[in-house]
N, C-alpha and C. Protein backbone atom coordinates (compact mmCIF):
# COMPACT_ATOMS: atom_id res chain seq x y z
N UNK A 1 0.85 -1.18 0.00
CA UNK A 1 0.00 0.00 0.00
C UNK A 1 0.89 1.24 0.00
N UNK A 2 0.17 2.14 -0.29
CA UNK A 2 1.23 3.75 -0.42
C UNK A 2 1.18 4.37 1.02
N UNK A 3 2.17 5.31 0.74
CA UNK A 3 2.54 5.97 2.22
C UNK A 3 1.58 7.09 2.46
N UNK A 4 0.79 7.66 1.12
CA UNK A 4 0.31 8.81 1.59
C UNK A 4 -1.02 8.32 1.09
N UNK A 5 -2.28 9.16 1.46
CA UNK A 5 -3.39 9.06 1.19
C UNK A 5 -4.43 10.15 0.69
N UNK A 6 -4.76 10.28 -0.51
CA UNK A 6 -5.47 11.55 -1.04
C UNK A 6 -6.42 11.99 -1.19
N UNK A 7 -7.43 12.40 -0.49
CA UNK A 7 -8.97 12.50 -0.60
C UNK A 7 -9.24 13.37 -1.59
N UNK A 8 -9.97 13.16 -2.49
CA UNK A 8 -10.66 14.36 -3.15
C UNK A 8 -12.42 13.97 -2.87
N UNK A 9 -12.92 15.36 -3.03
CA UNK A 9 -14.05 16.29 -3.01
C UNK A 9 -14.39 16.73 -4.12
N UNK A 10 -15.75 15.82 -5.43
CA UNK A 10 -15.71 16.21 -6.50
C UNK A 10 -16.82 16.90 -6.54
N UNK A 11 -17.01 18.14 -7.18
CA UNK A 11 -18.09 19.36 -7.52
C UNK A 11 -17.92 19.32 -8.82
N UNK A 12 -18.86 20.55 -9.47
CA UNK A 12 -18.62 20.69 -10.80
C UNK A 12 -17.98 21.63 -11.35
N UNK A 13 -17.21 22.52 -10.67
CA UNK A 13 -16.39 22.84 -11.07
C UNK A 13 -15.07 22.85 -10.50
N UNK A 14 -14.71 21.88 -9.30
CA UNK A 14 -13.48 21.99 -8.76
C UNK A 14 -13.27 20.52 -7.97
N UNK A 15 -12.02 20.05 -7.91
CA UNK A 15 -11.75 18.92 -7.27
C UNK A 15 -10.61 19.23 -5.54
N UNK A 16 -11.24 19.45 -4.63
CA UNK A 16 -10.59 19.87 -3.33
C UNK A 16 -10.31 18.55 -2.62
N UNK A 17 -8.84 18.25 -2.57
CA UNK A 17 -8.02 17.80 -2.16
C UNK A 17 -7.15 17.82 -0.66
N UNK A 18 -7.41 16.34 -0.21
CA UNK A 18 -6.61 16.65 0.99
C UNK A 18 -5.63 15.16 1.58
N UNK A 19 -4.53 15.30 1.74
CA UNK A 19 -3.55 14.71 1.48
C UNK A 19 -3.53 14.16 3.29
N UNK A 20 -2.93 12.69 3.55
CA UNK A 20 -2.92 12.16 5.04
C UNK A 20 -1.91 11.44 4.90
N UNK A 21 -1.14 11.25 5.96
CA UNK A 21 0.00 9.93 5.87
C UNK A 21 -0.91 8.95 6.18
N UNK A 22 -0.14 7.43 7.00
CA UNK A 22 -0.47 6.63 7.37
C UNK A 22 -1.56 6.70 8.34
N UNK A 23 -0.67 7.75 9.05
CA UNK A 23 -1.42 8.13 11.07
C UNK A 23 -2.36 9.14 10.93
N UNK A 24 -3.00 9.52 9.67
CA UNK A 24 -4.09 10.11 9.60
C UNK A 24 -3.66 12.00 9.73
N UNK A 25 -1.96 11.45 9.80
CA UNK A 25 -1.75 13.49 9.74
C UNK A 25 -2.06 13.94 8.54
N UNK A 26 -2.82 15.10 8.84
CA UNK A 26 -2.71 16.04 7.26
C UNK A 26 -1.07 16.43 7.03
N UNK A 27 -1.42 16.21 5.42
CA UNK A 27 -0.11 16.60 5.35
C UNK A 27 -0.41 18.11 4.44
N UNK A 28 -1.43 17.88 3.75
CA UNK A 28 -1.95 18.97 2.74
C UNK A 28 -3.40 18.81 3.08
N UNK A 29 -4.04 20.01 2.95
CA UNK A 29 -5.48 20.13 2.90
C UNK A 29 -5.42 21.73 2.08
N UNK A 30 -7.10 21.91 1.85
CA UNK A 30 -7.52 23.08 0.94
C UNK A 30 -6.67 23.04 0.03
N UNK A 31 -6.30 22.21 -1.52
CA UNK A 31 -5.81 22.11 -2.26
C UNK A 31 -6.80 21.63 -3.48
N UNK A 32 -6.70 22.28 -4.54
CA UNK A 32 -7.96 22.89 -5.14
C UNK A 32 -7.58 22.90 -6.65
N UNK A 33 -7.95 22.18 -7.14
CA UNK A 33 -7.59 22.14 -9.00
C UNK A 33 -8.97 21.92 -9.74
N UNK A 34 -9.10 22.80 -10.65
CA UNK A 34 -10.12 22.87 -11.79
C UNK A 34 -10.84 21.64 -12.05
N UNK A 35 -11.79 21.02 -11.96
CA UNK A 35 -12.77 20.12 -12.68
C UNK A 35 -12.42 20.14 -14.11
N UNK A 36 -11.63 19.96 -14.95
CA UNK A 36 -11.71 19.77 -16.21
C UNK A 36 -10.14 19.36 -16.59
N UNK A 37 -9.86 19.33 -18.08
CA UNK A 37 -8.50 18.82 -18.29
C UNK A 37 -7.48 19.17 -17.68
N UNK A 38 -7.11 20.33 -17.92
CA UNK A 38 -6.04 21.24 -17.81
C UNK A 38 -5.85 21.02 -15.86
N UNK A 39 -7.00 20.78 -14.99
CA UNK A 39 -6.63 20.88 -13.60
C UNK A 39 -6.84 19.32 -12.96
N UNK A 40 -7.56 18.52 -14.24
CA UNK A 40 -6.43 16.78 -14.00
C UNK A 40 -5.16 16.49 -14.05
N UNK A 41 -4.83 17.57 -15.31
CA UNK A 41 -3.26 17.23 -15.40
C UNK A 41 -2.29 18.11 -14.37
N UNK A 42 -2.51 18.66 -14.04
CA UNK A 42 -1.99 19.55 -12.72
C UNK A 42 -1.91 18.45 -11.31
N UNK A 43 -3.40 18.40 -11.22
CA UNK A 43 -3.56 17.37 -10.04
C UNK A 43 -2.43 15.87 -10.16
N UNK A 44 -2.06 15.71 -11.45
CA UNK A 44 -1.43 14.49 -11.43
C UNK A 44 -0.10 14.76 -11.67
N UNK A 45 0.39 16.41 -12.30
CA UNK A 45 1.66 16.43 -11.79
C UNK A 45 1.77 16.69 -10.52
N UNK A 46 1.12 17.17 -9.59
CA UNK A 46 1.55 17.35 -8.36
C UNK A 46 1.82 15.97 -7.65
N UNK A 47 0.91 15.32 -8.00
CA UNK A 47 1.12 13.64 -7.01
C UNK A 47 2.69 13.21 -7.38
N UNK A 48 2.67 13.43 -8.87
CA UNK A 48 4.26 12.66 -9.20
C UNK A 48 5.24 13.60 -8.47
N UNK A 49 5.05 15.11 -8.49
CA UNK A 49 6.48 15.67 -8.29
C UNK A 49 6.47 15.77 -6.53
N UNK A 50 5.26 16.09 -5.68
CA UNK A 50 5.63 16.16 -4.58
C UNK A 50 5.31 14.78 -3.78
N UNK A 51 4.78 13.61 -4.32
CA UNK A 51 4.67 12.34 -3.61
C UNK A 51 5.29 11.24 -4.64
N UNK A 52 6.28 11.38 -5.50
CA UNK A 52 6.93 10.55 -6.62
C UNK A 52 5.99 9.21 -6.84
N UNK A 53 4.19 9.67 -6.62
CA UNK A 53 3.38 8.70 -7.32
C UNK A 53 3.02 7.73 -5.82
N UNK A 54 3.69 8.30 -4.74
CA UNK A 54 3.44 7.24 -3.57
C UNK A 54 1.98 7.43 -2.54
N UNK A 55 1.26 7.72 -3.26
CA UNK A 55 -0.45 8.34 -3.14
C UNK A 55 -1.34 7.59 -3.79
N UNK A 56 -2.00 6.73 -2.91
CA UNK A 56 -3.73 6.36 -2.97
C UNK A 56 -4.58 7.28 -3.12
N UNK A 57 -5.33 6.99 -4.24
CA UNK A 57 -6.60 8.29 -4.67
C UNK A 57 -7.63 7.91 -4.13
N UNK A 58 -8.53 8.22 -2.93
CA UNK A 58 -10.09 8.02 -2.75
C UNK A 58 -10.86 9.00 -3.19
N UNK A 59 -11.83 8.42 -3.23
CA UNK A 59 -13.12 9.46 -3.92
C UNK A 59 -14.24 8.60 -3.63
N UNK A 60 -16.07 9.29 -3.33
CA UNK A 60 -16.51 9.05 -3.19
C UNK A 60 -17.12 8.65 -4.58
N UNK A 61 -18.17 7.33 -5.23
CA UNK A 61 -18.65 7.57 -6.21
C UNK A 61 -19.14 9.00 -6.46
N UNK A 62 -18.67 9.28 -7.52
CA UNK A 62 -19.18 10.64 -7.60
C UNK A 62 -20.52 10.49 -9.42
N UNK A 63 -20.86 12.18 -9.29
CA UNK A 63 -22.34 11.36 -10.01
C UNK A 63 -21.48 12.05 -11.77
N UNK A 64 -22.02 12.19 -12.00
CA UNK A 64 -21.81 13.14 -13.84
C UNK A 64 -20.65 13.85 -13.95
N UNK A 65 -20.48 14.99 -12.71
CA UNK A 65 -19.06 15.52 -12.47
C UNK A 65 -17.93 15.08 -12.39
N UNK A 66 -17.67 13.47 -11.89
CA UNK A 66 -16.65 12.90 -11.69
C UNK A 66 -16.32 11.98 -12.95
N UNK A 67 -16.84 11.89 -14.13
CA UNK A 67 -16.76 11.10 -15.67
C UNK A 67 -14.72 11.09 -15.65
N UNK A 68 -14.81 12.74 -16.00
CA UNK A 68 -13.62 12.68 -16.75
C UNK A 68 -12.44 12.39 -15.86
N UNK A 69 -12.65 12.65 -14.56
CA UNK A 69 -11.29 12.59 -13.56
C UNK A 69 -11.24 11.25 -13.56
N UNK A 70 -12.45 10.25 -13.48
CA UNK A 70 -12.21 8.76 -13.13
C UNK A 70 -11.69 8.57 -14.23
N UNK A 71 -12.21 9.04 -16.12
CA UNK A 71 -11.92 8.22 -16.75
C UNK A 71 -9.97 8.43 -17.47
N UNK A 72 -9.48 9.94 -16.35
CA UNK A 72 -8.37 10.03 -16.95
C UNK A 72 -7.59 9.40 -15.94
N UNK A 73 -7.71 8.73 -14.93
CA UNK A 73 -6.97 8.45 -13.42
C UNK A 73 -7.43 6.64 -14.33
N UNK A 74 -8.43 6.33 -14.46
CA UNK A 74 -8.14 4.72 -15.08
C UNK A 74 -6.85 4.55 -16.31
N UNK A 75 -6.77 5.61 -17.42
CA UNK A 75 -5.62 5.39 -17.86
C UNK A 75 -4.34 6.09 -17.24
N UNK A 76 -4.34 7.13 -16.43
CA UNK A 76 -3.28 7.00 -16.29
C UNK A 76 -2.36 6.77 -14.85
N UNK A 77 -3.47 6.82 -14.28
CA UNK A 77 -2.66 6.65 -12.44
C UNK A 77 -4.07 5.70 -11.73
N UNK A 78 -3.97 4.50 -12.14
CA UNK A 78 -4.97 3.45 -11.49
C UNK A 78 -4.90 3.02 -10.21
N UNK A 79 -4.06 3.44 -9.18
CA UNK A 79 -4.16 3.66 -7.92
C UNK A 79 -5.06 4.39 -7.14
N UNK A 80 -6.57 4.25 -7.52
CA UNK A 80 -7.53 5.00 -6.57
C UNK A 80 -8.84 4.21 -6.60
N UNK A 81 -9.88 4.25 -5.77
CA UNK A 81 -10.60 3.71 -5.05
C UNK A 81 -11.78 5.32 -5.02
N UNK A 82 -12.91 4.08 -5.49
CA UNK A 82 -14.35 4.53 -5.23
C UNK A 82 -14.95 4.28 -3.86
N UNK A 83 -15.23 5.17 -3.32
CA UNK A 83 -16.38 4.66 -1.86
C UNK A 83 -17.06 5.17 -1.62
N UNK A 84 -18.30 4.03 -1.36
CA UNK A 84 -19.51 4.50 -0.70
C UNK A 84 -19.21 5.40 0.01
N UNK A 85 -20.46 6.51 0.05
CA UNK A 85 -20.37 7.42 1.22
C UNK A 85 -21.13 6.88 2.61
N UNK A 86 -21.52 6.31 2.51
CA UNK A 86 -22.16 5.41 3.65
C UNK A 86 -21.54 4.46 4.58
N UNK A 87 -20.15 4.29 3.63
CA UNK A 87 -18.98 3.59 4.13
C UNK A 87 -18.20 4.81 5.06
N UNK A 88 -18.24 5.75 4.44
CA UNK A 88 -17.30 6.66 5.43
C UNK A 88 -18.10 7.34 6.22
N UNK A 89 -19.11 7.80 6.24
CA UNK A 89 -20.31 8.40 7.21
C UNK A 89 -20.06 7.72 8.55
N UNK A 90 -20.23 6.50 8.76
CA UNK A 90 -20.13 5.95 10.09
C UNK A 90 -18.99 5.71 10.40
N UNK A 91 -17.90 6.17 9.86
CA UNK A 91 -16.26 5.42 10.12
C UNK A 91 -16.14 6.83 11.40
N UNK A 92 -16.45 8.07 10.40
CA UNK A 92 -15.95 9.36 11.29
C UNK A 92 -16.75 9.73 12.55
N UNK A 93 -18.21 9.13 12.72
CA UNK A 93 -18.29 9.17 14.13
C UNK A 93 -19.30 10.29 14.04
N UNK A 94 -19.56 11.16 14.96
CA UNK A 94 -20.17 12.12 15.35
C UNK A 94 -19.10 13.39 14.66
N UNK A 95 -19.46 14.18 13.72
CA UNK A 95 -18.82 15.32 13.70
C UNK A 95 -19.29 16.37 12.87
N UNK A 96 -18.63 17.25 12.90
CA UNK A 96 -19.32 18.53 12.33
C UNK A 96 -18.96 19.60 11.33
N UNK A 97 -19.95 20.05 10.41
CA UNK A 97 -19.36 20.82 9.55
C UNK A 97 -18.92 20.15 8.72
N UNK A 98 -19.58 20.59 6.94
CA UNK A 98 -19.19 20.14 6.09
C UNK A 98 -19.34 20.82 4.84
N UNK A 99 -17.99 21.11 4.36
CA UNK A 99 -17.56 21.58 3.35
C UNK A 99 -16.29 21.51 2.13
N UNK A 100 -16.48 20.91 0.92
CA UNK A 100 -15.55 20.15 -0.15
C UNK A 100 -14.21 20.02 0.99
N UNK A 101 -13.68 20.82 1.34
CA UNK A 101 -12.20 21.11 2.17
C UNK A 101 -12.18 19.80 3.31
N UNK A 102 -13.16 20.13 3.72
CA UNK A 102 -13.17 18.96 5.08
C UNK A 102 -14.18 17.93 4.41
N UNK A 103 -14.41 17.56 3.47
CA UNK A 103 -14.96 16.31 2.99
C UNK A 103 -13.75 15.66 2.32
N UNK A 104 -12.75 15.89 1.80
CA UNK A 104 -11.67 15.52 1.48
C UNK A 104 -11.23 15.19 2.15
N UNK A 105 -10.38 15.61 3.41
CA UNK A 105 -10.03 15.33 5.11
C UNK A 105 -10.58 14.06 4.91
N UNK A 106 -11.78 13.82 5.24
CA UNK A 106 -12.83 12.59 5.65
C UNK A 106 -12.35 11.64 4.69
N UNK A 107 -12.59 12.07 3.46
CA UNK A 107 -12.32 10.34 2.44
C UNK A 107 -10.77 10.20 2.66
N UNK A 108 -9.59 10.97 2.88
CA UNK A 108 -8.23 10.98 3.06
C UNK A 108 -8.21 10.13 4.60
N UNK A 109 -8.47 10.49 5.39
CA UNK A 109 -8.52 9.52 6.57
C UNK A 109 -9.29 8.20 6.48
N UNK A 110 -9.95 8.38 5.83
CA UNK A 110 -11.03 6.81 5.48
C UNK A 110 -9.97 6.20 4.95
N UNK A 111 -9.40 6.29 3.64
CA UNK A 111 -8.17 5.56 3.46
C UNK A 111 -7.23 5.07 4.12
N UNK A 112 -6.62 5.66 4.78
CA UNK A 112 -5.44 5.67 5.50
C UNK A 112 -5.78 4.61 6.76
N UNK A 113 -7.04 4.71 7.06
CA UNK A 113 -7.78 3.72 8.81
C UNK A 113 -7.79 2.43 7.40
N UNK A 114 -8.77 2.17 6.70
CA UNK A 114 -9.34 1.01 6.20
C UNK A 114 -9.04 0.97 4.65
N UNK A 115 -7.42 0.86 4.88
CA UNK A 115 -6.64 0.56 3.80
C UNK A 115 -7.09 -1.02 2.63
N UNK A 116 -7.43 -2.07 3.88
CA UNK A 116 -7.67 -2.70 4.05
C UNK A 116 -8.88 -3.10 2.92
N UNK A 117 -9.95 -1.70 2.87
CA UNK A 117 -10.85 -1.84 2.05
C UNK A 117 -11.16 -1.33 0.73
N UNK A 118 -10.20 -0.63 0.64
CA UNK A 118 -10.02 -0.18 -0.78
C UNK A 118 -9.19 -0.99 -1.73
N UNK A 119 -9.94 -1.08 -2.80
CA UNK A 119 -9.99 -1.53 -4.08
C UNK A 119 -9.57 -1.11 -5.06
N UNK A 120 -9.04 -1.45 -5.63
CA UNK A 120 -8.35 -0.30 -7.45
C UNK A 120 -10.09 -0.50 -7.69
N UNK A 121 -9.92 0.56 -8.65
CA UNK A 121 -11.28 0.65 -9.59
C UNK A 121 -10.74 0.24 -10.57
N UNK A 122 -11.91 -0.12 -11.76
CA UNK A 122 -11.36 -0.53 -13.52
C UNK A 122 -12.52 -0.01 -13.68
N UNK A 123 -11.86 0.50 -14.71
CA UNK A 123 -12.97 1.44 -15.86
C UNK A 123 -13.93 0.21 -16.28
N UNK A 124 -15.46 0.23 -16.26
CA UNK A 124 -16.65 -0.39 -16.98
C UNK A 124 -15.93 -0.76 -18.47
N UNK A 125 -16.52 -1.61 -19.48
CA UNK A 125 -16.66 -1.95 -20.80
C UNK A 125 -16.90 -0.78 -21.30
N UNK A 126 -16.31 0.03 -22.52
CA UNK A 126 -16.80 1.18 -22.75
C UNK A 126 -18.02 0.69 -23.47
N UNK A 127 -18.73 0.00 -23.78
CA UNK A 127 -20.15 -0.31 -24.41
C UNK A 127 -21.38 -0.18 -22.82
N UNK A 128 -20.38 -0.57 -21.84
CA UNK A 128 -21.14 0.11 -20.70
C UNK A 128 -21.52 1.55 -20.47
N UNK A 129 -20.26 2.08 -20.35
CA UNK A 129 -20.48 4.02 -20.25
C UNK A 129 -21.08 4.28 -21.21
N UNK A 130 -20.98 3.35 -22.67
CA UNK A 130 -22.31 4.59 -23.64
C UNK A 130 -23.70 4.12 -23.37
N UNK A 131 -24.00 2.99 -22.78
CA UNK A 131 -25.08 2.55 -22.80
C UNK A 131 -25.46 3.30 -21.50
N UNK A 132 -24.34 3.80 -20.32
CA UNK A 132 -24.87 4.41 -19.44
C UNK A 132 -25.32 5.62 -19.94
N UNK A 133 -24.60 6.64 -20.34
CA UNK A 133 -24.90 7.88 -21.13
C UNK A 133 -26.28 7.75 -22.10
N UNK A 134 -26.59 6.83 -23.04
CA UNK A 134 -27.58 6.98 -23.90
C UNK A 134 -28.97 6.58 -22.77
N UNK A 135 -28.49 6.10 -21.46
CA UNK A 135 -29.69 5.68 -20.55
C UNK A 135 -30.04 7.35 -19.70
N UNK A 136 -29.24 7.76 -19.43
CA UNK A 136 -29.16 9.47 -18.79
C UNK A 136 -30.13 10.43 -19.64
N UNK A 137 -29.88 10.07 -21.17
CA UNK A 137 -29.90 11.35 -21.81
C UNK A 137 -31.70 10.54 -22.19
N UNK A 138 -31.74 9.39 -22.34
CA UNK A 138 -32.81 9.10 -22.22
C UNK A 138 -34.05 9.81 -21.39
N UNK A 139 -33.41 9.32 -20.12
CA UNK A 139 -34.29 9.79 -18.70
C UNK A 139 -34.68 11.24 -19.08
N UNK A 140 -33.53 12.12 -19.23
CA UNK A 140 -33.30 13.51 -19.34
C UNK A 140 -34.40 13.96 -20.41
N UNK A 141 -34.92 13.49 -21.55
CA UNK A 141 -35.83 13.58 -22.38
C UNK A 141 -37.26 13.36 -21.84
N UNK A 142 -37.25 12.27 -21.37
CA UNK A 142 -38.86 11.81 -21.13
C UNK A 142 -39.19 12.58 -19.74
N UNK A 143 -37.85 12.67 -19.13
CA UNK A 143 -38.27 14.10 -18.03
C UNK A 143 -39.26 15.00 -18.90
N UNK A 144 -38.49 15.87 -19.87
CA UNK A 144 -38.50 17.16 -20.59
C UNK A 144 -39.75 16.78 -21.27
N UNK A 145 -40.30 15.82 -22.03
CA UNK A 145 -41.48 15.54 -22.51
C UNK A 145 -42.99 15.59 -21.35
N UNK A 146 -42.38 14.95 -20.20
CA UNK A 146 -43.53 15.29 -19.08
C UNK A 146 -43.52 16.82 -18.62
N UNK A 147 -42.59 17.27 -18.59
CA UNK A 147 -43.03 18.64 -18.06
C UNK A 147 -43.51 19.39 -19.34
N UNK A 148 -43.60 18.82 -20.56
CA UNK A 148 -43.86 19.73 -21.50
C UNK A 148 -45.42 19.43 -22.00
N UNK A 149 -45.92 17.95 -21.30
CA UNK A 149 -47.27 17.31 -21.64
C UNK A 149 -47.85 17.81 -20.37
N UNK A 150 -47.18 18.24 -19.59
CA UNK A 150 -48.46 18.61 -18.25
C UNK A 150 -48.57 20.18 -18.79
N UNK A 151 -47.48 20.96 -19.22
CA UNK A 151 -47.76 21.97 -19.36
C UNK A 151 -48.81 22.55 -20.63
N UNK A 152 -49.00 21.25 -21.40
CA UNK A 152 -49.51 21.62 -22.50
C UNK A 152 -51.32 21.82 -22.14
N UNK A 153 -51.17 20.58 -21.02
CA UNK A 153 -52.67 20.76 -20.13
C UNK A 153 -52.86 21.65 -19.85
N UNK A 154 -51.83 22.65 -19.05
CA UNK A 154 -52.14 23.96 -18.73
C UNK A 154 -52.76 24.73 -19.60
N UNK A 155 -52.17 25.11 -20.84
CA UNK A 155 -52.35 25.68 -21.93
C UNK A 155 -53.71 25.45 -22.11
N UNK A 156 -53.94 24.12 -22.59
CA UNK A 156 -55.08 23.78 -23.32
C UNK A 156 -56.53 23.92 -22.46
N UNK A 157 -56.43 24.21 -20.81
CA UNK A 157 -57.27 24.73 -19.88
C UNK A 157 -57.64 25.95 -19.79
N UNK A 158 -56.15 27.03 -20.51
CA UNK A 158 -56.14 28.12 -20.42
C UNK A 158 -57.29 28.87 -21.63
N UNK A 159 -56.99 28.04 -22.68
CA UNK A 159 -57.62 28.48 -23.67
C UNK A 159 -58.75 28.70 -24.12
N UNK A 160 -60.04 27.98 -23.23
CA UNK A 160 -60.92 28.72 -22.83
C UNK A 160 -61.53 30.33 -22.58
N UNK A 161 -60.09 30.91 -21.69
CA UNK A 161 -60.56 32.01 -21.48
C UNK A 161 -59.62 33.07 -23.05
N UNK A 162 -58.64 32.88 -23.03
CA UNK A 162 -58.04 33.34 -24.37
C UNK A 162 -56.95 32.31 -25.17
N UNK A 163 -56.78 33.20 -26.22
CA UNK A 163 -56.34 31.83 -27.44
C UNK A 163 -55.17 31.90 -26.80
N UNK A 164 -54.65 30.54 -26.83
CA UNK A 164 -53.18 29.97 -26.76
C UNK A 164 -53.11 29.31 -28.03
N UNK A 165 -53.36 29.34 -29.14
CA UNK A 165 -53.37 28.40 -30.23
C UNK A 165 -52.28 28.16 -30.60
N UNK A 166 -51.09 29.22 -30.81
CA UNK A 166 -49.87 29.27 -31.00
C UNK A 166 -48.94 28.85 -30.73
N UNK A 167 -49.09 28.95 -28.90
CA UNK A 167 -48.10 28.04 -27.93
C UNK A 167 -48.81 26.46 -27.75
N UNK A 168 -49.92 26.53 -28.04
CA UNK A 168 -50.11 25.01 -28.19
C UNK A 168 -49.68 24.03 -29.58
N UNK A 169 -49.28 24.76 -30.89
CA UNK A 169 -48.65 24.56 -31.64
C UNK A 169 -47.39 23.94 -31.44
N UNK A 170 -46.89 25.24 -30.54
CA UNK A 170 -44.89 25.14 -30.17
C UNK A 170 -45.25 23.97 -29.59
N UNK A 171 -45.73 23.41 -28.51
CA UNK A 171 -45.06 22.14 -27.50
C UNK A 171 -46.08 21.12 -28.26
N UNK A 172 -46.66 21.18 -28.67
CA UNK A 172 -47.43 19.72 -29.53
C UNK A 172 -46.02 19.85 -30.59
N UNK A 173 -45.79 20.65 -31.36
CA UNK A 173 -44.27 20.05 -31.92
C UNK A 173 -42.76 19.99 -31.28
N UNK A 174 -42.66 20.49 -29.86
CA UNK A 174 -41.57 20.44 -29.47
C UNK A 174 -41.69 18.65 -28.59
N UNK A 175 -43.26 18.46 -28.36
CA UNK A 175 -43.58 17.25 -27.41
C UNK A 175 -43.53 15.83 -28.91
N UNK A 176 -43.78 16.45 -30.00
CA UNK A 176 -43.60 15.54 -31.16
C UNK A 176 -41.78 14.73 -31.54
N UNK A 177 -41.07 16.11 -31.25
CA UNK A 177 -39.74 15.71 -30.98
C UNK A 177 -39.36 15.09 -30.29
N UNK A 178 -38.96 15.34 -29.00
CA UNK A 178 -39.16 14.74 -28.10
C UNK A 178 -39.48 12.95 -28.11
N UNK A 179 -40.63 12.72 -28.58
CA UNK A 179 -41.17 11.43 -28.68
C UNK A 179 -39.97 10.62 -30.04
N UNK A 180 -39.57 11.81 -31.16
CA UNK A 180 -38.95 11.04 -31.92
C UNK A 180 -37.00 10.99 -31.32
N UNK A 181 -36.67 11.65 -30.71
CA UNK A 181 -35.51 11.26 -29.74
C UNK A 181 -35.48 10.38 -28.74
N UNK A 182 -36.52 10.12 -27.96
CA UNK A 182 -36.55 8.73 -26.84
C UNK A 182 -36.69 7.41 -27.95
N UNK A 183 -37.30 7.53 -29.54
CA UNK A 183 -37.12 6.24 -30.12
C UNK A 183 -36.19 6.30 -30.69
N UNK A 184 -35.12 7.18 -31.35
CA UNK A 184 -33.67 7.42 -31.75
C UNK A 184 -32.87 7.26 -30.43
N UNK A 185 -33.24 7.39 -29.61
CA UNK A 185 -31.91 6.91 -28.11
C UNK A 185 -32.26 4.83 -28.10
N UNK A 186 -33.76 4.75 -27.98
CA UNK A 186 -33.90 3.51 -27.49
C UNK A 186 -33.40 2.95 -28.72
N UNK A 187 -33.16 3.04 -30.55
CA UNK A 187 -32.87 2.22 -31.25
C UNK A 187 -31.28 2.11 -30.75
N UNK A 188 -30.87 3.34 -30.14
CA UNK A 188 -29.19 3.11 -30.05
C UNK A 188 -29.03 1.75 -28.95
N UNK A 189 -30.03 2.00 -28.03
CA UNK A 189 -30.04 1.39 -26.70
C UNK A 189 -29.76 0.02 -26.91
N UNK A 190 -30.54 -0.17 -28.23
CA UNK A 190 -30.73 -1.68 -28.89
C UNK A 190 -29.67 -2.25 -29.31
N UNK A 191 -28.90 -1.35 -30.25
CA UNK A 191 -27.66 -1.86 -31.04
C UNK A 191 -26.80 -2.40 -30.23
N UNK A 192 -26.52 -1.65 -29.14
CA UNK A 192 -25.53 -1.79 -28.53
C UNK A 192 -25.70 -3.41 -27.24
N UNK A 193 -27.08 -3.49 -27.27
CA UNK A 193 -27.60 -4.73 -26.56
C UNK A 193 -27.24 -5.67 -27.55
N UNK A 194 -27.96 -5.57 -28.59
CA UNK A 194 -27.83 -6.96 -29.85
C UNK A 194 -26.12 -7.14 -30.17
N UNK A 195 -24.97 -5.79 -29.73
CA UNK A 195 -24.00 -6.12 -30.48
C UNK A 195 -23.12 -6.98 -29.03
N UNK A 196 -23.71 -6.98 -27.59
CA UNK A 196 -23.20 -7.25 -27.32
C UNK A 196 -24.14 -8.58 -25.77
């Protein structure tokens, strides 16, 4: 196992970092690099030049925000570990205050106590991540189609007292779309089932 231990704290626009030895000392905390390329590759020269790579990465699953950091840390520094947050919630006990800075702290000490339980991650089948993505953008549609079929009720209640004819036009063809993108996602959904 490595000597040091690295929590990150993923948001959407920043990854806050906090660094522990063995014995749970900070060694670094409030350390703070960009959510996007340019502050992955920063984050990963710093591990090489000030820990010559001798750093365990934890992170909590993280949701949409965390894509690109996991998927550039699987090729290039596969020394880090996904965890439940439910796993570390009860490790730390009773405590207080929480913010990216000291949520990092937390997954950095989670490491370092229950070394024991961390796991390398491996990147999914990439026929997995697109099938995850074409399942997201799915959801994300038939969301956008219900709020656009209840609203059309609205409309079409409204119109009674004056014409909406117009805007009932717009979302009967924006709700027509809609219907033809959830069957252009589900044929993708398919291919990728039948090809595999």
């Amino acid at each position: 196992m490595k000597t040091f231990f690295l929590g990150i704290d993923i948001s959407k626009d920043n990854l806050d970092c906090a660094v522990v030895d063995k014995l749970q000392h900070i060694i670094h905390s409030d350390i703070e690099f960009a959510n996007n390329k340019t502050g992955i590759s920063k984050l990963l020269q710093w591990i090489k030049k000030d820990f010559n790579n001798d750093v365990w990465i934890g992170m909590e699953h993280p949701g949409p925000y965390g894509y690109l950091l996991i998927a550039t840390l699987a090729d290039k520094y596969p020394d880090f570990s996904l965890i439940n947050p439910l796993e570390i919630k009860p490790s730390q006990g009773i405590s207080r205050g929480k913010s990216h800075p000291i949520e990092a702290i937390r997954i950095a000490q989670y490491c370092a106590v229950f070394t024991n339980r961390l796991k390398p991650f491996s990147l999914p089948d990439k026929a997995i991540l697109r099938l995850n993505s074409l399942i997201r953008t799915r959801d994300h549609v038939v969301s956008e189609k219900t709020i656009d079929i209840n609203y059309l009720k609205l409309l079409t209640s409204s119109n009674d007292h004056y014409s909406t004819k117009e805007e009932l036009n717009i979302f009967k063809e924006k709700i027509d779309r809609e219907e033809q993108m959830i069957v252009k996602v589900e044929k993708l959904i398919q291919e990728i089932l039948d090809n595999n």
